[in-house]
N, C-alpha and C. Protein backbone atom coordinates (compact mmCIF):
# COMPACT_ATOMS: atom_id res chain seq x y z
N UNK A 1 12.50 -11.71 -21.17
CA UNK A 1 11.60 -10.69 -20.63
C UNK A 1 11.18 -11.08 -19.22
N UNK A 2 11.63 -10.38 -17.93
CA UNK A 2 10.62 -10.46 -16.89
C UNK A 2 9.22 -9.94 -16.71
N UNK A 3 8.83 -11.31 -15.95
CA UNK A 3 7.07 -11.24 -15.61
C UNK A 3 7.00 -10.24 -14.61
N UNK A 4 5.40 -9.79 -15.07
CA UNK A 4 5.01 -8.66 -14.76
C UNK A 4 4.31 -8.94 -13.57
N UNK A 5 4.41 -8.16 -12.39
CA UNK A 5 3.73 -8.55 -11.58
C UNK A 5 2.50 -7.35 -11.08
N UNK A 6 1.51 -7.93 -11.21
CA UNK A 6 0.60 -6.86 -10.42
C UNK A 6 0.24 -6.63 -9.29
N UNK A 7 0.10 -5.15 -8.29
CA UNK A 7 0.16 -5.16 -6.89
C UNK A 7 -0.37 -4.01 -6.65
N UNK A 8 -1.47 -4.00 -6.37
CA UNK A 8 -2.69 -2.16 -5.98
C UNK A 8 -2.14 -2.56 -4.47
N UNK A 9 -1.99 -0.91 -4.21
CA UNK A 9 -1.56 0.02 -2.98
C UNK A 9 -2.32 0.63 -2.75
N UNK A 10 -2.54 0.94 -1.26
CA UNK A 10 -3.44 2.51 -1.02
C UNK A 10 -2.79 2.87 -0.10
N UNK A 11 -2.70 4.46 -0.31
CA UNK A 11 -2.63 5.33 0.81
C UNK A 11 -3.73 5.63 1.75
N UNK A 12 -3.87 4.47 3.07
CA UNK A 12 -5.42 5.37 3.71
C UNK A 12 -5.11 6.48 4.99
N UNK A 13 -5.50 7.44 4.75
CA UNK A 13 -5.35 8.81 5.19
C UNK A 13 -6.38 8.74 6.32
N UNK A 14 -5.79 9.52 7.23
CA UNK A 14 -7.11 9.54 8.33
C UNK A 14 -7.04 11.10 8.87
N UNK A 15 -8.05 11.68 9.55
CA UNK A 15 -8.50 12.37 9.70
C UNK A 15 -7.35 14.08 9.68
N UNK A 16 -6.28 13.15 10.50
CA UNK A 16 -5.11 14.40 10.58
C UNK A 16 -4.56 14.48 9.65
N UNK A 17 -4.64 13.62 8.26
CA UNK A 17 -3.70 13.84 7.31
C UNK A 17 -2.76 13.01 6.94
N UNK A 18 -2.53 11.82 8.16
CA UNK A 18 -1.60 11.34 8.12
C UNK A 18 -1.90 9.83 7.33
N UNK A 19 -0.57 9.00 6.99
CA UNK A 19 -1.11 7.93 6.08
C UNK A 19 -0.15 6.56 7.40
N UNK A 20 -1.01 5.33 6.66
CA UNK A 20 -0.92 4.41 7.15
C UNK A 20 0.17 3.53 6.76
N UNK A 21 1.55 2.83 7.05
CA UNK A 21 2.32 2.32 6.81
C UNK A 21 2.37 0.85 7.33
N UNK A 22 2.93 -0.38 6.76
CA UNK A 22 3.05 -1.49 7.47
C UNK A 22 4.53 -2.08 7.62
N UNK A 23 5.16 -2.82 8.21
CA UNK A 23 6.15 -3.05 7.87
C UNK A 23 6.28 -4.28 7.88
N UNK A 24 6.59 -4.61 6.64
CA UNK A 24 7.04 -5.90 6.08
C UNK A 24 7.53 -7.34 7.63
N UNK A 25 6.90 -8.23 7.38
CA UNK A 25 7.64 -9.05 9.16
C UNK A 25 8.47 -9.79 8.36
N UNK A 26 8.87 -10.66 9.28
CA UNK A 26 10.34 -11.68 9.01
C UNK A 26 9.71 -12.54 8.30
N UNK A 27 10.69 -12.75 7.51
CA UNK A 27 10.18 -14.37 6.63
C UNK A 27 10.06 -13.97 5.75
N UNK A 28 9.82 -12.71 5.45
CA UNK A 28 8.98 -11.87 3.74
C UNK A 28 9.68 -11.47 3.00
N UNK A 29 10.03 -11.57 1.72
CA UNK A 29 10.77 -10.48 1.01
C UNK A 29 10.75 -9.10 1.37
N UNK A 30 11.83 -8.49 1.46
CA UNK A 30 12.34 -7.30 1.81
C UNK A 30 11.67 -6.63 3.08
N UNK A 31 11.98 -7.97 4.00
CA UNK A 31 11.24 -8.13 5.48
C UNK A 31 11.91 -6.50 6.04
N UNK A 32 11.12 -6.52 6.93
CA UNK A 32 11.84 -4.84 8.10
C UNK A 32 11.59 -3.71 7.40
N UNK A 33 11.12 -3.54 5.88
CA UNK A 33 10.90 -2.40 5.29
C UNK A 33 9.71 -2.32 5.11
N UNK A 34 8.99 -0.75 5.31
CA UNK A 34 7.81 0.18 5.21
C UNK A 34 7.16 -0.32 4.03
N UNK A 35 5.76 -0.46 3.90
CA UNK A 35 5.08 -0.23 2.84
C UNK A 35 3.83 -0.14 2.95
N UNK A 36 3.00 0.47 1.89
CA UNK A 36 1.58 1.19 1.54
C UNK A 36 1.06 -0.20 1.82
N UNK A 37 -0.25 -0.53 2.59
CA UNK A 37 -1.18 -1.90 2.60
C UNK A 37 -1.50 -2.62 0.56
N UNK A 38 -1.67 -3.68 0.78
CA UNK A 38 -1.76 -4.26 -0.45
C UNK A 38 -1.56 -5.20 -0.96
N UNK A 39 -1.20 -5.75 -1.77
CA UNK A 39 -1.33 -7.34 -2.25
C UNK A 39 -1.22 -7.18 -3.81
N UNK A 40 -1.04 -8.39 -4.26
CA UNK A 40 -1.31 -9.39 -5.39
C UNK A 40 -2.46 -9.16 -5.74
N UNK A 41 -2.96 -8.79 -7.36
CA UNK A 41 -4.01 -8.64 -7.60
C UNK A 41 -4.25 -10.24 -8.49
N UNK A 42 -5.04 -10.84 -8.18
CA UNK A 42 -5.55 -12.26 -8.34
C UNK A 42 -5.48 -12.14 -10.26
N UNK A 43 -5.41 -13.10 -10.92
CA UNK A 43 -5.78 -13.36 -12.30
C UNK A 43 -7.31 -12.88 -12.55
N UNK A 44 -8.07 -13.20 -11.92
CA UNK A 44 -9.51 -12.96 -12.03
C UNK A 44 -9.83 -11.40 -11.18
N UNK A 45 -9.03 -10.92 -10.68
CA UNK A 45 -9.90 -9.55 -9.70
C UNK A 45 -9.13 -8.16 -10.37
N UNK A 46 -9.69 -7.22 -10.34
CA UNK A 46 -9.13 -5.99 -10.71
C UNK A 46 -8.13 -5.21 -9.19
N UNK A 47 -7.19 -4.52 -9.62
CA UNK A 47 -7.22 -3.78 -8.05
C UNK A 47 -8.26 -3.29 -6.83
N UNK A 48 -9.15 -2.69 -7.37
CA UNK A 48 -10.17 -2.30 -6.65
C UNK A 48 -10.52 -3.67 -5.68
N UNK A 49 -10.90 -4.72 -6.15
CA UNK A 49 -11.48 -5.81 -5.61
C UNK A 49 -10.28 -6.19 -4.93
N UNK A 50 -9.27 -6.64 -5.34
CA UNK A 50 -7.87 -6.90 -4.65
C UNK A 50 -7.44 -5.97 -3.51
N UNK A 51 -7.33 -4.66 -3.41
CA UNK A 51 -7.42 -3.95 -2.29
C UNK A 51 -9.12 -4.53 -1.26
N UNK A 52 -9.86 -4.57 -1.34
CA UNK A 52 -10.70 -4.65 -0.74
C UNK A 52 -10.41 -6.09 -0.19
N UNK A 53 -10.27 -7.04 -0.73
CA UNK A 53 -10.06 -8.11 -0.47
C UNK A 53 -8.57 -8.48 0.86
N UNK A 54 -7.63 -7.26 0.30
CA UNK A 54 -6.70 -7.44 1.09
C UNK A 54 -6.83 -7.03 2.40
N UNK A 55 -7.14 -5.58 2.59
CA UNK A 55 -7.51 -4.95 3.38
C UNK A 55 -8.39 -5.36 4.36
N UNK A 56 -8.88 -6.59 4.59
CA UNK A 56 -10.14 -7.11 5.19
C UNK A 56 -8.98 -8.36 5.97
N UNK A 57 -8.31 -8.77 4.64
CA UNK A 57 -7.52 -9.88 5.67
C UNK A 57 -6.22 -9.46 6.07
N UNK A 58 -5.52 -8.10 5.61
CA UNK A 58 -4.17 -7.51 6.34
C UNK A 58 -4.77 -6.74 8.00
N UNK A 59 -5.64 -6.03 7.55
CA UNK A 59 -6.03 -4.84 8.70
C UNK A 59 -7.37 -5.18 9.22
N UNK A 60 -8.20 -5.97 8.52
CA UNK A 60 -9.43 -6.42 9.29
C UNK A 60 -10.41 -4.48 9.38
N UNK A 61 -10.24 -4.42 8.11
CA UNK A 61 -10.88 -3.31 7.57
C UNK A 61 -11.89 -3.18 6.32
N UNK A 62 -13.13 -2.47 6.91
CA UNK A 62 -13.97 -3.09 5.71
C UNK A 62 -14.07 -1.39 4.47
N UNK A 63 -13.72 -1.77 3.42
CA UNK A 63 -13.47 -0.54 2.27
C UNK A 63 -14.39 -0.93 1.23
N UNK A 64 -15.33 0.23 0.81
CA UNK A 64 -15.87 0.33 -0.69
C UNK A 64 -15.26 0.82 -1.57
N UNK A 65 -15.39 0.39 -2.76
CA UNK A 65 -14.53 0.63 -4.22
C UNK A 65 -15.01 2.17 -4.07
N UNK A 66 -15.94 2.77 -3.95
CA UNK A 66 -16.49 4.00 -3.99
C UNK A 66 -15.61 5.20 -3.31
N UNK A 67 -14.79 4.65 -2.29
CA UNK A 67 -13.93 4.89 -1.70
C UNK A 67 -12.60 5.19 -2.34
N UNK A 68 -12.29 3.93 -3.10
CA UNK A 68 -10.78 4.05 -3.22
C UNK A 68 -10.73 5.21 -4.67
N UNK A 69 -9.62 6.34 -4.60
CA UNK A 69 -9.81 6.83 -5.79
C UNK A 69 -8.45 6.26 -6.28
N UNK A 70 -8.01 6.17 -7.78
CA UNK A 70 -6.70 6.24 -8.40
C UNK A 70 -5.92 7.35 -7.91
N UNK A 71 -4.74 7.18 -7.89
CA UNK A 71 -3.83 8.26 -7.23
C UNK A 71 -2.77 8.61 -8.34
N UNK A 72 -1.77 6.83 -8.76
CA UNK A 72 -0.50 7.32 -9.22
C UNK A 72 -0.31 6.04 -9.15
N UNK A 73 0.65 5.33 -10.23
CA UNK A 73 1.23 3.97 -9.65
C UNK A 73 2.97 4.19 -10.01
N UNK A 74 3.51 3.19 -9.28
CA UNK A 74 5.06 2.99 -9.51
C UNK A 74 5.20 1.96 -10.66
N UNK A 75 6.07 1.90 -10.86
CA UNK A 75 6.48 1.07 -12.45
C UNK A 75 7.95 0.94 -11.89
N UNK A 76 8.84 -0.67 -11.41
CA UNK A 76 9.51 -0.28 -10.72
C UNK A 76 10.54 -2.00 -11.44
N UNK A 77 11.37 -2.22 -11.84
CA UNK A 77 12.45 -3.25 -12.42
C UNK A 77 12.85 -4.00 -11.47
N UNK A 78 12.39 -5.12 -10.51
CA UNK A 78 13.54 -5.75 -9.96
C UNK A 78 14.33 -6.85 -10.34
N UNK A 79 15.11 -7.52 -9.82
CA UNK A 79 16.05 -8.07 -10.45
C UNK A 79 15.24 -9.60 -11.33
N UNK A 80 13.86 -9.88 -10.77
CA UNK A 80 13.54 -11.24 -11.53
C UNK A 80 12.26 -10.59 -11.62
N UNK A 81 11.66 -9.50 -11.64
CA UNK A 81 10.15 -9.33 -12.19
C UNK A 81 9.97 -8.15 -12.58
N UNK A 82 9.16 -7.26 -13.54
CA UNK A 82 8.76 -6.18 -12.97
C UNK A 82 7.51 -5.54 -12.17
N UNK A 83 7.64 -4.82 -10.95
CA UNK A 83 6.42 -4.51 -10.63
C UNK A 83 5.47 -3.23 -11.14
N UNK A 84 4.31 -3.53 -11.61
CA UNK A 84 3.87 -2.20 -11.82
C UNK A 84 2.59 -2.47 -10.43
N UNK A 85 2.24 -1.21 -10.29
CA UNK A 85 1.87 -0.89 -8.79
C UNK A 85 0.63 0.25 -8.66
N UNK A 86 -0.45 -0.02 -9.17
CA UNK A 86 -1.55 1.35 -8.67
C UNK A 86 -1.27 1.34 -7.70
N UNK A 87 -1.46 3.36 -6.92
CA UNK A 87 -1.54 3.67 -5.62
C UNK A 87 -2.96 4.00 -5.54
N UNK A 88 -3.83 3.74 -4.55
CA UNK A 88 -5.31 4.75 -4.62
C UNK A 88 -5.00 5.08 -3.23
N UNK A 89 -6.07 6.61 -3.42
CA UNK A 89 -6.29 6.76 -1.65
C UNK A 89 -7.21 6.72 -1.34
N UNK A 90 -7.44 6.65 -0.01
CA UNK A 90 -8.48 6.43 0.46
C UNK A 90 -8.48 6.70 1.75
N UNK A 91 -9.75 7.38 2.19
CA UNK A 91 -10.33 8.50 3.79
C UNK A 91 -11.05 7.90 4.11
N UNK A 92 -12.08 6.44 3.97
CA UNK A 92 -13.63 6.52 5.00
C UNK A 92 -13.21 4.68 4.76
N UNK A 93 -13.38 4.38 5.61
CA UNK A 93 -13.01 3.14 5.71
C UNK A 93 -14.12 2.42 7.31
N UNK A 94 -14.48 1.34 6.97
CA UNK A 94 -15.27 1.04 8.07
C UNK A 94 -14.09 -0.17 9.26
N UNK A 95 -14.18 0.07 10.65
CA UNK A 95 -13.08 -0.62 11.90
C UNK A 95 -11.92 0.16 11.80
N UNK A 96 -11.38 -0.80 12.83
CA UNK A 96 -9.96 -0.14 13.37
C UNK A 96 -9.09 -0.85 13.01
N UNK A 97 -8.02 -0.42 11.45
CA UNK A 97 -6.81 -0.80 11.08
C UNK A 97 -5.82 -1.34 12.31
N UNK A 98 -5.52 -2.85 11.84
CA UNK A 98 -4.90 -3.88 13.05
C UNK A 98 -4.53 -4.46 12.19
N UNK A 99 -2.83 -4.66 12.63
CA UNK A 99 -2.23 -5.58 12.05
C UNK A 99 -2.27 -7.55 11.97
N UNK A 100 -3.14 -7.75 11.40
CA UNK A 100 -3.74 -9.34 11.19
C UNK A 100 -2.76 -10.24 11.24
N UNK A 101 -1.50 -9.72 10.52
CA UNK A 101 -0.49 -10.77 9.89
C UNK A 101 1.10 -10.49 10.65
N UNK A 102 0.78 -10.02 11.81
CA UNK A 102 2.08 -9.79 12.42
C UNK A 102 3.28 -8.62 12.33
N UNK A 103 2.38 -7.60 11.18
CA UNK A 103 2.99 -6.36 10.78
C UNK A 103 2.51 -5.30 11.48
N UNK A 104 3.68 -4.81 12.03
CA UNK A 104 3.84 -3.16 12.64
C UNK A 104 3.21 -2.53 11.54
N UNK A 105 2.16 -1.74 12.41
CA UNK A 105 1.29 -0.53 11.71
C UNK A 105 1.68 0.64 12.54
N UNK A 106 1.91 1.79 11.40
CA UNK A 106 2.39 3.62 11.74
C UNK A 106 1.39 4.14 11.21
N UNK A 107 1.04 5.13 11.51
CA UNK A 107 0.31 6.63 10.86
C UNK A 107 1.48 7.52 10.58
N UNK A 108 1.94 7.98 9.64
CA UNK A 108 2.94 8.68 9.57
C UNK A 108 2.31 9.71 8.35
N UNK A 109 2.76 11.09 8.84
CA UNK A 109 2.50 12.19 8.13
C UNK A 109 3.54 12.36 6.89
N UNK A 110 3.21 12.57 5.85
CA UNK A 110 3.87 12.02 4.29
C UNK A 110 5.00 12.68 4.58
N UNK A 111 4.98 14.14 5.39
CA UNK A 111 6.78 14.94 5.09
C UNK A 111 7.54 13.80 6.30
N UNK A 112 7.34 12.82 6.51
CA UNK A 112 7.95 12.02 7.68
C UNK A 112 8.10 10.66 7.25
N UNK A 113 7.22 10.21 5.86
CA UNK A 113 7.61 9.26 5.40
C UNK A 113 9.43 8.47 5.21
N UNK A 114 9.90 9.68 4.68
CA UNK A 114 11.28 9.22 4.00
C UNK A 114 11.94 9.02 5.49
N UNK A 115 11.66 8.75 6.68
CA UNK A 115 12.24 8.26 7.96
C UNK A 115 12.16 6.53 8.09
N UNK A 116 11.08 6.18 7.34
CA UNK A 116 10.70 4.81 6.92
C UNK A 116 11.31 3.87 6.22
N UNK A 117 12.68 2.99 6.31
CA UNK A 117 13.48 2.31 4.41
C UNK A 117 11.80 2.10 3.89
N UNK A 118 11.71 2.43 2.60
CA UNK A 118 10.72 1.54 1.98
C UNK A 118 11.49 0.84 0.69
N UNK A 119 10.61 -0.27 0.11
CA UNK A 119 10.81 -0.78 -1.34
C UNK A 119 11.39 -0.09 -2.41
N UNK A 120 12.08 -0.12 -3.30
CA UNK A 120 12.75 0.79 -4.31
C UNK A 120 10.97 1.47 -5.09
N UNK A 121 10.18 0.16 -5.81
CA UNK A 121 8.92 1.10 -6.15
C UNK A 121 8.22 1.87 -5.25
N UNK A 122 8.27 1.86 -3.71
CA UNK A 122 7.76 2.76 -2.81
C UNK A 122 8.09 4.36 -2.66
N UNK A 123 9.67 4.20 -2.95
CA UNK A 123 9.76 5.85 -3.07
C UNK A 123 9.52 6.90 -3.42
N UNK A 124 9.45 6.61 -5.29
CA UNK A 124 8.88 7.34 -6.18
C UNK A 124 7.78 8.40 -5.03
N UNK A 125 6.71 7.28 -4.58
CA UNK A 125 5.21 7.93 -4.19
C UNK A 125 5.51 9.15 -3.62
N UNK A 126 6.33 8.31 -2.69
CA UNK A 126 6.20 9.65 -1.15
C UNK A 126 6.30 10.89 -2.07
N UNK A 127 7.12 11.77 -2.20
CA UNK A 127 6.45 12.91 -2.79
C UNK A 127 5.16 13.30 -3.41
N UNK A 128 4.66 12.55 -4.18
CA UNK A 128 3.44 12.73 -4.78
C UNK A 128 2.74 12.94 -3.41
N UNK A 129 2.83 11.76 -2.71
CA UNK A 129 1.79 12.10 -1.48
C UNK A 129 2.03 13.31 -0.40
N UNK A 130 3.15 14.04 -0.50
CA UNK A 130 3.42 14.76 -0.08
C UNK A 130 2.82 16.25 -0.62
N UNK A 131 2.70 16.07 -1.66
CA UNK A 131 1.95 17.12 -2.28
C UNK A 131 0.65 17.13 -2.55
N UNK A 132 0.01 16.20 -2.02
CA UNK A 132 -1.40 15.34 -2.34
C UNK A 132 -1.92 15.82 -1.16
N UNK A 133 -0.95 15.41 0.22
CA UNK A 133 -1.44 16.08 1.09
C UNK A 133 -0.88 17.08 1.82
């Protein structure tokens, strides 16, 4: 049986509609490809706390749980784990999203997403978010 790995996503949306993308830097697994902000949710933290937590040290962005709603998650097989993946979104966010860790940040409007490679569990979304927003 492969281990399960846990990993909360958010879509944060800003004012025009459009959502926020990062792209993976060198050195990283499935470096050069698009993905929703996010992380590893700790043994001890729920997503909620794990997004918040991330988001502070990826983008140097400060987010309340009050904020993030559930959206949709991916459920996705790779070859040595599986990932399952909450998406939340999220509109009100306190600073200015900056890439902390050396990752290219986009605003990209969801019908413009699929211009992005993303992760095999990343794809699924884009539609949903496409119809979301």
């Amino acid at each position: 049986m492969k281990r399960l790995l846990l990993v909360a996503a958010v879509a944060l949306v800003d004012t025009d509609g459009r959502v926020l993308i990062a792209q993976r830097p060198e050195g990283k697994t499935l470096a050069g490809l698009w993905e929703f902000p996010g992380g590893k949710v700790e043994p001890d933290e729920g997503p909620e706390a794990c997004l918040i937590r991330e988001l502070d040290e990826e983008l140097g962005i400060t987010v309340k749980a009050a904020c993030l709603s559930p959206f949709t998650f991916a459920s996705h097989a790779y070859e040595d784990f599986h990932l399952l993946m909450p998406l939340y979104v999220c509109r009100r966010w306190e600073g200015m999203p900056t890439g902390r860790e050396g990752q290219i940040l986009k605003w990209v409007f969801p019908r413009n997403l699929r211009k992005f490679p993303m992760p095999p569990a990343d794809e699924p979304l884009i539609p949903m978010l496409m119809d979301l927003l």
